[in-house]
Protein backbone atom coordinates (compact mmCIF):
# COMPACT_ATOMS: atom_id res chain seq x y z
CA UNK A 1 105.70 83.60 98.35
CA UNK A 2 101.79 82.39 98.19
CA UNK A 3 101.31 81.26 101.88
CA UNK A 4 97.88 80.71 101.33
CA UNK A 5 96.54 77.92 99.26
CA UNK A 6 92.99 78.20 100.20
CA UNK A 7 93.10 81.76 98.70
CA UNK A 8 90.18 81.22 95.96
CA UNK A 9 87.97 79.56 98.39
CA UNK A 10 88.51 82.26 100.88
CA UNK A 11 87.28 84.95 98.16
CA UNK A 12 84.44 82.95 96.72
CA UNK A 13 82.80 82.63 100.42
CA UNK A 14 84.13 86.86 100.71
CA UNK A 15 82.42 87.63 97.73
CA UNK A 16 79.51 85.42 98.46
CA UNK A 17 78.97 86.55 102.28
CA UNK A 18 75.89 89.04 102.72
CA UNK A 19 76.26 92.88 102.59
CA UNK A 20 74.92 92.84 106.29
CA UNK A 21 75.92 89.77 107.39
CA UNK A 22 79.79 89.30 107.03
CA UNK A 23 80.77 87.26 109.46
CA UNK A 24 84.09 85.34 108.42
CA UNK A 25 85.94 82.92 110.46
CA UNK A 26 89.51 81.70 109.67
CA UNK A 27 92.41 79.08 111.56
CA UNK A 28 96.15 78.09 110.44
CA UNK A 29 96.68 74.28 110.19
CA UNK A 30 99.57 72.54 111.23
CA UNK A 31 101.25 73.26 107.36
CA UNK A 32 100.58 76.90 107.94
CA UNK A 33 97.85 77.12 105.64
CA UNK A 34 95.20 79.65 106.88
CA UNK A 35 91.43 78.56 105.57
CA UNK A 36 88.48 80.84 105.97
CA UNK A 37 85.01 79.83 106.02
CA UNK A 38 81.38 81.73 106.43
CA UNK A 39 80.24 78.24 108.46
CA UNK A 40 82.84 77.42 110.90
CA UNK A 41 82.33 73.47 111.15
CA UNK A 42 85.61 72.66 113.02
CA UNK A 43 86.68 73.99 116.47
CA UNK A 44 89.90 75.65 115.09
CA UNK A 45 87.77 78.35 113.88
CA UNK A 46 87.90 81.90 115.36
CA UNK A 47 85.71 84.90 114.29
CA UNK A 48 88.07 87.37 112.20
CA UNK A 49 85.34 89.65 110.84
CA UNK A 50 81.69 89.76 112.15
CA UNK A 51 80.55 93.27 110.57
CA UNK A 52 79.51 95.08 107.72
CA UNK A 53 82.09 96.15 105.77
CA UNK A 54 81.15 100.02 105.98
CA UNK A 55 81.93 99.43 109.73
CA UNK A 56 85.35 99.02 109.33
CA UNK A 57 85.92 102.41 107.67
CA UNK A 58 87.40 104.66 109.36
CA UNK A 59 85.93 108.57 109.64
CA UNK A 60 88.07 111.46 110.84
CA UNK A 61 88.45 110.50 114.14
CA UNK A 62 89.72 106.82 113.93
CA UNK A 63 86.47 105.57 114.62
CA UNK A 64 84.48 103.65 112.94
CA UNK A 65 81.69 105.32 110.50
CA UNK A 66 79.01 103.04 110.12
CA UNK A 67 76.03 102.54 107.15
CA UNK A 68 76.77 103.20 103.33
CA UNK A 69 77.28 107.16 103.39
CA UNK A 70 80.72 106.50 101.58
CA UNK A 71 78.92 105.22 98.82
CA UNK A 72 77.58 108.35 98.29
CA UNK A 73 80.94 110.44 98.87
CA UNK A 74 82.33 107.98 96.26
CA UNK A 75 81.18 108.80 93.41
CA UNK A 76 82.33 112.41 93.36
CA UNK A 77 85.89 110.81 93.10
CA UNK A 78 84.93 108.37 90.63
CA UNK A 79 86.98 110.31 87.49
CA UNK A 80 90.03 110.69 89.54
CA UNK A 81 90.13 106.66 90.70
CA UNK A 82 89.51 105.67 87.14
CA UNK A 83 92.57 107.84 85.49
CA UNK A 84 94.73 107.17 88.47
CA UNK A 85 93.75 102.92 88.24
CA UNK A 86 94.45 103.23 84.47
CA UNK A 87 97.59 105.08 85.15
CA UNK A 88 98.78 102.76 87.66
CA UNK A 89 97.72 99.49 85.96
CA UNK A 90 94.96 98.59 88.83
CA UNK A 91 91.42 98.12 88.86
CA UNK A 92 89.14 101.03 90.01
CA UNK A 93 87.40 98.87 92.34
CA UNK A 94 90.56 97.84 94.30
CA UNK A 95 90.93 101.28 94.80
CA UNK A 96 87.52 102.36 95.64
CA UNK A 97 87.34 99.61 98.36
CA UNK A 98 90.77 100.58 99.94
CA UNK A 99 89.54 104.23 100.19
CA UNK A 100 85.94 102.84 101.40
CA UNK A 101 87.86 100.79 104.45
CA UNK A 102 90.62 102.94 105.07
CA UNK A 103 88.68 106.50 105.07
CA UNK A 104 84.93 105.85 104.24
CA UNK A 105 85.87 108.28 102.02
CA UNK A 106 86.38 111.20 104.01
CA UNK A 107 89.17 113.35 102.57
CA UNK A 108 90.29 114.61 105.68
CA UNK A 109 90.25 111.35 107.73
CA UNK A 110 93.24 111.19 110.34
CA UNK A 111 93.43 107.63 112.07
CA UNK A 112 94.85 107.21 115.32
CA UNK A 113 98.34 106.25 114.30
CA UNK A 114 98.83 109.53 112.28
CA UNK A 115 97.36 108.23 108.67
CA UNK A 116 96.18 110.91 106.51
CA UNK A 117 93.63 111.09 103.64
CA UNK A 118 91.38 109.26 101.54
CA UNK A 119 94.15 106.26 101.76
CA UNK A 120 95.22 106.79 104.61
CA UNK A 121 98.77 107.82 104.01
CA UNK A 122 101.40 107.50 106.86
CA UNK A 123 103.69 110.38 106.92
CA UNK A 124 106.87 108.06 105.70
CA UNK A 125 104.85 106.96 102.96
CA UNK A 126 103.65 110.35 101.83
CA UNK A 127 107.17 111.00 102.10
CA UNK A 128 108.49 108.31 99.93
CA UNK A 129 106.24 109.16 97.32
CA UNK A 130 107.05 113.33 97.13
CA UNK A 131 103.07 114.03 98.79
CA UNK A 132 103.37 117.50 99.70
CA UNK A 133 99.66 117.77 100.98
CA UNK A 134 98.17 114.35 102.30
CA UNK A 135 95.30 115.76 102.42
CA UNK A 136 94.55 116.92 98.97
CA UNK A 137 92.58 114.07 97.07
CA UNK A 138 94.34 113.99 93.92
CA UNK A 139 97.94 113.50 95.58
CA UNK A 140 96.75 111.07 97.94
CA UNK A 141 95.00 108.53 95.91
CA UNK A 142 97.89 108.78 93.00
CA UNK A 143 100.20 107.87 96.00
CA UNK A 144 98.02 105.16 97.63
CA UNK A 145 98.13 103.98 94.17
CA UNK A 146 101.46 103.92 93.62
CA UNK A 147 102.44 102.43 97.11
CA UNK A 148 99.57 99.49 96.00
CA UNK A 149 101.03 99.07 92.44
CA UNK A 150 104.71 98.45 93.90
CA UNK A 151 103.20 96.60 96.40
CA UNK A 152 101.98 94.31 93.78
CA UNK A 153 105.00 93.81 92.28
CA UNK A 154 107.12 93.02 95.68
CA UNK A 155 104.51 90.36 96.43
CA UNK A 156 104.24 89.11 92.92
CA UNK A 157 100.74 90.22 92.44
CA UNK A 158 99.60 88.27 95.51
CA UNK A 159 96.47 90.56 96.50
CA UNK A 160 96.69 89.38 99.95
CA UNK A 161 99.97 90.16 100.82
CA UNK A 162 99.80 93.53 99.21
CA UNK A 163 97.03 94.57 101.12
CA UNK A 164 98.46 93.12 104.88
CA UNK A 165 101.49 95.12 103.52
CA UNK A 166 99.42 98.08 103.06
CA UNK A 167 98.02 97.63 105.98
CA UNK A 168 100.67 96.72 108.33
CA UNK A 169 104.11 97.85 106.63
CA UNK A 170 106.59 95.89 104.51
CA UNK A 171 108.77 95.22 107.47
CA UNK A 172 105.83 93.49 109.71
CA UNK A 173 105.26 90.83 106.32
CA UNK A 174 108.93 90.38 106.39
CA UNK A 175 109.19 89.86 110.06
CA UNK A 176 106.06 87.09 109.55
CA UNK A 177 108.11 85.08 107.11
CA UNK A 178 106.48 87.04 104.00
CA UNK A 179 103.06 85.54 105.82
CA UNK A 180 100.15 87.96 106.75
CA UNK A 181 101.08 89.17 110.31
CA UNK A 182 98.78 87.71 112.75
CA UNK A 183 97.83 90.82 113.93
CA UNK A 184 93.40 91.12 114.83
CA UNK A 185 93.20 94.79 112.43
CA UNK A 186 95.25 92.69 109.41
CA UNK A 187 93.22 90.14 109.72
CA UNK A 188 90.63 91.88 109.77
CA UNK A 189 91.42 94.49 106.79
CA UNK A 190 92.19 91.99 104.68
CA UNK A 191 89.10 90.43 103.88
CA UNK A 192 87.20 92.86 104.60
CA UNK A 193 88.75 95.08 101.54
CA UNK A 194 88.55 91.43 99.38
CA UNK A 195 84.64 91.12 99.70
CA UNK A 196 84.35 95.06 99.02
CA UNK A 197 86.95 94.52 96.21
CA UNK A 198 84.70 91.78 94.55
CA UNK A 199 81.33 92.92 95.58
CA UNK A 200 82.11 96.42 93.41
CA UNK A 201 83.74 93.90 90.40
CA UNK A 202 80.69 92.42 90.55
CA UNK A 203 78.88 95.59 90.02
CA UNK A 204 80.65 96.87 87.26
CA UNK A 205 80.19 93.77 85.16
């Protein structure tokens, strides 16, 4: 189900692009093969990410919350991210960078589309996975992890998929042909949680 062949590249130049200067640029060729690049040297390429990662957080009120202030907020939930990762066989980081793009971090985040929570919990998922308070830290990120860990298992531990999944639903990847939907916030999310994902494996090493 790997649609993307160009996958390692794509994270080398993610995990390689500047903190401040992230500006990615991607096109699908004619095999429907998407390639990324930080230098876009052929015409096909379009801008999919030209921001900090921070930027793309969201804070409380959908918007986006700018600078590294989640970095901050982050390490207060450093002991429950740890036990929940080993719980749920996943690396911290992974989850740390989910929670950095999809909440900055902010426990009582609410996005535009009704998302709850550090991860940013729809109400069906919180649903499917017995939340009872969205809002409380502890059952959030154990169900964010959860919904992740089966996510890697649907998608055969194919990190992009899981996260456009995550990002987009289950039924959207399925609708795409089990492709990332080619829709401008997947796109976007995507690498943007990749190059946090690596840039914090890279500081734990």
């Amino acid at each position: 189900m790997h649609s993307w062949p160009t996958s390692v590249l794509a994270l080398v130049l993610l995990a390689a692009a500047p903190a401040a200067l992230a500006d990615i640029y991607a096109y699908t060729d004619a095999q429907d093969v998407t390639h990324f690049s930080n230098v876009p040297s052929d015409a096909r390429y379009s801008l999919v990410l030209s921001s900090p990662v921070a930027a793309l957080s969201a804070d409380a009120s959908g918007k986006s919350s700018a600078g590294g202030g989640w970095r901050v907020r982050a390490a207060g939930y450093a002991p429950l991210i740890n036990r929940t990762a080993k719980r749920m066989a996943l690396q911290p980081a992974l989850l740390r960078a989910v929670i950095a793009i999809e909440s900055a971090f902010n426990p009582r985040a609410v996005s535009r589309a009704g998302a709850q929570g550090l991860m940013q919990l729809h109400p069906a998922t919180a649903r499917r996975y017995g939340v009872g308070d969205a809002f409380d830290p502890e059952q959030n990120v154990l169900a964010g992890a959860k919904y992740l860990s089966d996510l890697m298992h649907r998608y055969d531990n194919n990190l992009e998929l899981t996260l456009a999944a995550y990002n987009a639903g289950e039924d959207a990847v399925a609708r795409y042909g089990g492709k990332i939907p080619p829709f401008r916030e997947t796109r976007e999310y995507v690498p943007a949680v990749l190059r946090l994902y690596h840039e914090l494996l890279a500081q734990a090493t």
